[in-house]
C-alpha atoms as a PDB file:
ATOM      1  CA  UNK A   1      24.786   2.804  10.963  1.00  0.00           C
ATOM      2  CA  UNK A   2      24.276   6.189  13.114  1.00  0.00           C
ATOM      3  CA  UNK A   3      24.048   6.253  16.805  1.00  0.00           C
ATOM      4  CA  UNK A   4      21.544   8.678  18.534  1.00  0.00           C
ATOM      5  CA  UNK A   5      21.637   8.486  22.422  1.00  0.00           C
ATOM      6  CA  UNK A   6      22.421   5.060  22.557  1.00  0.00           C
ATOM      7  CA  UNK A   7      20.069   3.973  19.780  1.00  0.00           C
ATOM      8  CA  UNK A   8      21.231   2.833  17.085  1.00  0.00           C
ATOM      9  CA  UNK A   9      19.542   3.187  13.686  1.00  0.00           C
ATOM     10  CA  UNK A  10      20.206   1.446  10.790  1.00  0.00           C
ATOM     11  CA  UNK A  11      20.122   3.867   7.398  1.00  0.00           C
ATOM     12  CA  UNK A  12      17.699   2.156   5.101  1.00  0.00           C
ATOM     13  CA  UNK A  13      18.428   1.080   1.565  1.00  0.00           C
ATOM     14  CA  UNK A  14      17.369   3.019  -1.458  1.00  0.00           C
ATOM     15  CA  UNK A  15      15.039  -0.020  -2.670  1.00  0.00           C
ATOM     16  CA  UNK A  16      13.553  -2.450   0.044  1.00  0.00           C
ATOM     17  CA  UNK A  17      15.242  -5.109  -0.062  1.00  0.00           C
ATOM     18  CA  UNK A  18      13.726  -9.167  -0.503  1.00  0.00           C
ATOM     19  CA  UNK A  19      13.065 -10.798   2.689  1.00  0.00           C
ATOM     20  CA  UNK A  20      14.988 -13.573   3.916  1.00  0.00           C
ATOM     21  CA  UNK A  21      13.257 -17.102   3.390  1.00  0.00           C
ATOM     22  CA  UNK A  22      12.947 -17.046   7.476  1.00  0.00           C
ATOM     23  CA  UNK A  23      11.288 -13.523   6.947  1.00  0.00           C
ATOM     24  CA  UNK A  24       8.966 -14.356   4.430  1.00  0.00           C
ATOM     25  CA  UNK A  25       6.625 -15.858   7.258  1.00  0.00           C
ATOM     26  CA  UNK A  26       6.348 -12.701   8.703  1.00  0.00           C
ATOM     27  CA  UNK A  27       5.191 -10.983   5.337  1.00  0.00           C
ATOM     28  CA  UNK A  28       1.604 -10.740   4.387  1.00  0.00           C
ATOM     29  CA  UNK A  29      -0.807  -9.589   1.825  1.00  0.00           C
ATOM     30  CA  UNK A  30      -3.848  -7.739   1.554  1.00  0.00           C
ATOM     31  CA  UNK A  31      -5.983  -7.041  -1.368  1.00  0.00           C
ATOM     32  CA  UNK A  32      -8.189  -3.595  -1.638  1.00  0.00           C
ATOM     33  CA  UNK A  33      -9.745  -1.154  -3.888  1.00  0.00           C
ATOM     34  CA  UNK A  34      -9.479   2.086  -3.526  1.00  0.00           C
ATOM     35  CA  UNK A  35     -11.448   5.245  -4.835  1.00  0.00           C
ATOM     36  CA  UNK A  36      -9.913   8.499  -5.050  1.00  0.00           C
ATOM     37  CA  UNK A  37     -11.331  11.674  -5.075  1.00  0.00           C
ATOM     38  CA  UNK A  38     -10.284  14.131  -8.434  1.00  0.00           C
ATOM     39  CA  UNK A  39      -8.690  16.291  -5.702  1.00  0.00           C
ATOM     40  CA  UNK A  40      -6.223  13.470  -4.533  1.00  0.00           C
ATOM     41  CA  UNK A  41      -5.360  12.282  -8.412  1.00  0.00           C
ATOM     42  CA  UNK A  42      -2.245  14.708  -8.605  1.00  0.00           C
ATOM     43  CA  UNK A  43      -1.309  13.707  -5.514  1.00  0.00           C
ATOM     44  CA  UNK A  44       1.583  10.670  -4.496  1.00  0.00           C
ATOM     45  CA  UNK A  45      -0.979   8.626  -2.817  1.00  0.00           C
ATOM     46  CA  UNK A  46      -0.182   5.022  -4.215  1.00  0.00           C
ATOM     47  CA  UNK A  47       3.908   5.837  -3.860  1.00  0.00           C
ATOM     48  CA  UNK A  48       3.246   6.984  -0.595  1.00  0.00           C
ATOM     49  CA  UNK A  49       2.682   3.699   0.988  1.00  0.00           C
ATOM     50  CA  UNK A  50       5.668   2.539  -0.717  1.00  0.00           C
ATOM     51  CA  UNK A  51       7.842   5.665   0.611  1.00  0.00           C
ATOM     52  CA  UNK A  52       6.225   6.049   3.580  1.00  0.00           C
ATOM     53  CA  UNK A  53       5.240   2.753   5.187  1.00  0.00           C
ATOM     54  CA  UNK A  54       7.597   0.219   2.765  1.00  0.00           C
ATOM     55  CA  UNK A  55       4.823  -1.775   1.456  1.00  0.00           C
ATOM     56  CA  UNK A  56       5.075  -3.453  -2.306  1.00  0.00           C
ATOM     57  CA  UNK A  57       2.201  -2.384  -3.835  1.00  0.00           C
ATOM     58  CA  UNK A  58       0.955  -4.562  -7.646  1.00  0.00           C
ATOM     59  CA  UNK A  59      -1.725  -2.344  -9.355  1.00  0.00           C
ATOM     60  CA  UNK A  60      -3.797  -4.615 -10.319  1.00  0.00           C
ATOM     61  CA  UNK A  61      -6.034  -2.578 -12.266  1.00  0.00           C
ATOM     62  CA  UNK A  62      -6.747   1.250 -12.290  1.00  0.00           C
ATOM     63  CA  UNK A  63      -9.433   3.169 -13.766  1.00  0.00           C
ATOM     64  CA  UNK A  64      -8.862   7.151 -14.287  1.00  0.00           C
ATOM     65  CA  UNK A  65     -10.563  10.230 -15.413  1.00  0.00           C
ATOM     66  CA  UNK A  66     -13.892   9.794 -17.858  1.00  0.00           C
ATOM     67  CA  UNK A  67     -14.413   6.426 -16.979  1.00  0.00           C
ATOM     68  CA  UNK A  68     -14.916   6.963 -13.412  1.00  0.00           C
ATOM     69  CA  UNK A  69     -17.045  10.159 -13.351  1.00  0.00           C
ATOM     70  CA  UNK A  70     -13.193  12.161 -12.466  1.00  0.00           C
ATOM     71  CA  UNK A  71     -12.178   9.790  -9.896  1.00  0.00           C
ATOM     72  CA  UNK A  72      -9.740   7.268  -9.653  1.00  0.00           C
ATOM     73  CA  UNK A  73     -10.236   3.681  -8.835  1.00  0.00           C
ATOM     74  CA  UNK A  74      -7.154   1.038  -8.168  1.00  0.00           C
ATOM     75  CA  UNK A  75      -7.656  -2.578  -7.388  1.00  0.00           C
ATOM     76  CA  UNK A  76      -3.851  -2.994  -5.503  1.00  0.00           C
ATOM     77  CA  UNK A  77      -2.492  -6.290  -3.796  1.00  0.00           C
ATOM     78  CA  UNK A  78      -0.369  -4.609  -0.866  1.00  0.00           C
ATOM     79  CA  UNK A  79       2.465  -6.279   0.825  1.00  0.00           C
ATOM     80  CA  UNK A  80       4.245  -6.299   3.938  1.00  0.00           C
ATOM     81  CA  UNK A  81       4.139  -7.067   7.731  1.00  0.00           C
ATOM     82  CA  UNK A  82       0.449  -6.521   9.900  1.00  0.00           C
ATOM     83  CA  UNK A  83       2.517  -3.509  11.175  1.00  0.00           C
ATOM     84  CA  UNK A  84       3.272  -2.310   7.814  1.00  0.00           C
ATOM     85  CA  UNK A  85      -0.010  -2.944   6.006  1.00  0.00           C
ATOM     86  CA  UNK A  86      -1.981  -1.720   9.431  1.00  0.00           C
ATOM     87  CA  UNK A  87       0.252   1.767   9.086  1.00  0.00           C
ATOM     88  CA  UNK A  88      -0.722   2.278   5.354  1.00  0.00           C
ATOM     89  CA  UNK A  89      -4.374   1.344   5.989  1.00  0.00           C
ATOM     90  CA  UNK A  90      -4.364   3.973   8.553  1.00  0.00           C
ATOM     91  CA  UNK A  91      -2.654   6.562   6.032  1.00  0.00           C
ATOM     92  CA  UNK A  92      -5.593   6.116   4.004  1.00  0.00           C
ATOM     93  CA  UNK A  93      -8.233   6.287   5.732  1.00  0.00           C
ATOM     94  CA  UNK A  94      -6.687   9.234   7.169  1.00  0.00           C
ATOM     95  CA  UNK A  95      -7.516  11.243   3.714  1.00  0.00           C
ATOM     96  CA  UNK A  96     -10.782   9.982   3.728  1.00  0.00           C
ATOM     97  CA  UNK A  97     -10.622   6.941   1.147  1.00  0.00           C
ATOM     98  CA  UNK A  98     -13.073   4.820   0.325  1.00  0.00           C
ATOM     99  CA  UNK A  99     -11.480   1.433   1.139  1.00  0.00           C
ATOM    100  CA  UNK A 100     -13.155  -2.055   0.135  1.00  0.00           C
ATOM    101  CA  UNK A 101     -11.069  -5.078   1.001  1.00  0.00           C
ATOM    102  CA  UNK A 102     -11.072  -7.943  -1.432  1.00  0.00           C
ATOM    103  CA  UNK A 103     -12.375 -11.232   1.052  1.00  0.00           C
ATOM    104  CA  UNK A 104     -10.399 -13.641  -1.407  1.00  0.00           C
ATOM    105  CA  UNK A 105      -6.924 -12.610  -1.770  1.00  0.00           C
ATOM    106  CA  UNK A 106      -5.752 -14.936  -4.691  1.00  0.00           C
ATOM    107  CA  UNK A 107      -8.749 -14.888  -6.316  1.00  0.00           C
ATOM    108  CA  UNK A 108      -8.564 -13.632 -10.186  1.00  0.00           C
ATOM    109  CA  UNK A 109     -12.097 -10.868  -9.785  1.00  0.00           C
ATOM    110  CA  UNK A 110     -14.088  -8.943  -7.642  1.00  0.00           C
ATOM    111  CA  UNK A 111     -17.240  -9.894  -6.561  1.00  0.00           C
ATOM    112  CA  UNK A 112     -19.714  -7.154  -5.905  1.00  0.00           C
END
């Protein structure tokens, strides 16, 4: 632990680590698709929101290259706290994304 003016900030771990069972309340998920752009597919996007905003992400499914006209399209369960999931939701809409959120969060398909 590191203090800085009187605040004190914990260093975080390498990995997140597994909630508590009291913190697992506070933890939430969020199903969405998202399309990127052939100019984004290079580019840390998914591991981003991991990194960045310390959300589990489960690709669900991904579809890449010929089969999406050069785009890339992952169906992704996110998890974390309304703060974290609101942060990464901002993130990418922030590169222009085109988001869809899934309605049904445990269900099995999309429905378009």
């Amino acid at each position: 632990m590191t203090t800085f003016h009187q605040i004190q900030v914990k260093t975080a771990p390498k990995f997140p680590s597994v909630p508590s069972f009291s913190k697992k309340s506070q933890i939430t998920k969020v199903r969405v698709c998202i399309y990127i752009p052939n100019s984004y597919l290079k580019k840390p996007v998914i591991s981003r929101l991991i990194s960045h905003h310390g959300l589990v992400v489960n690709i669900i499914s991904a579809f890449l290259g010929s089969t999406t006209g050069g785009e890339g399209r992952f169906d992704l369960e996110i998890r974390g706290t309304l703060s974290q999931i609101s942060s990464g939701l901002n993130y990418l809409e922030s590169l222009n994304l085109k988001i869809v959120g899934k309605p049904n969060v445990d269900g099995d398909s999309w429905s378009y």
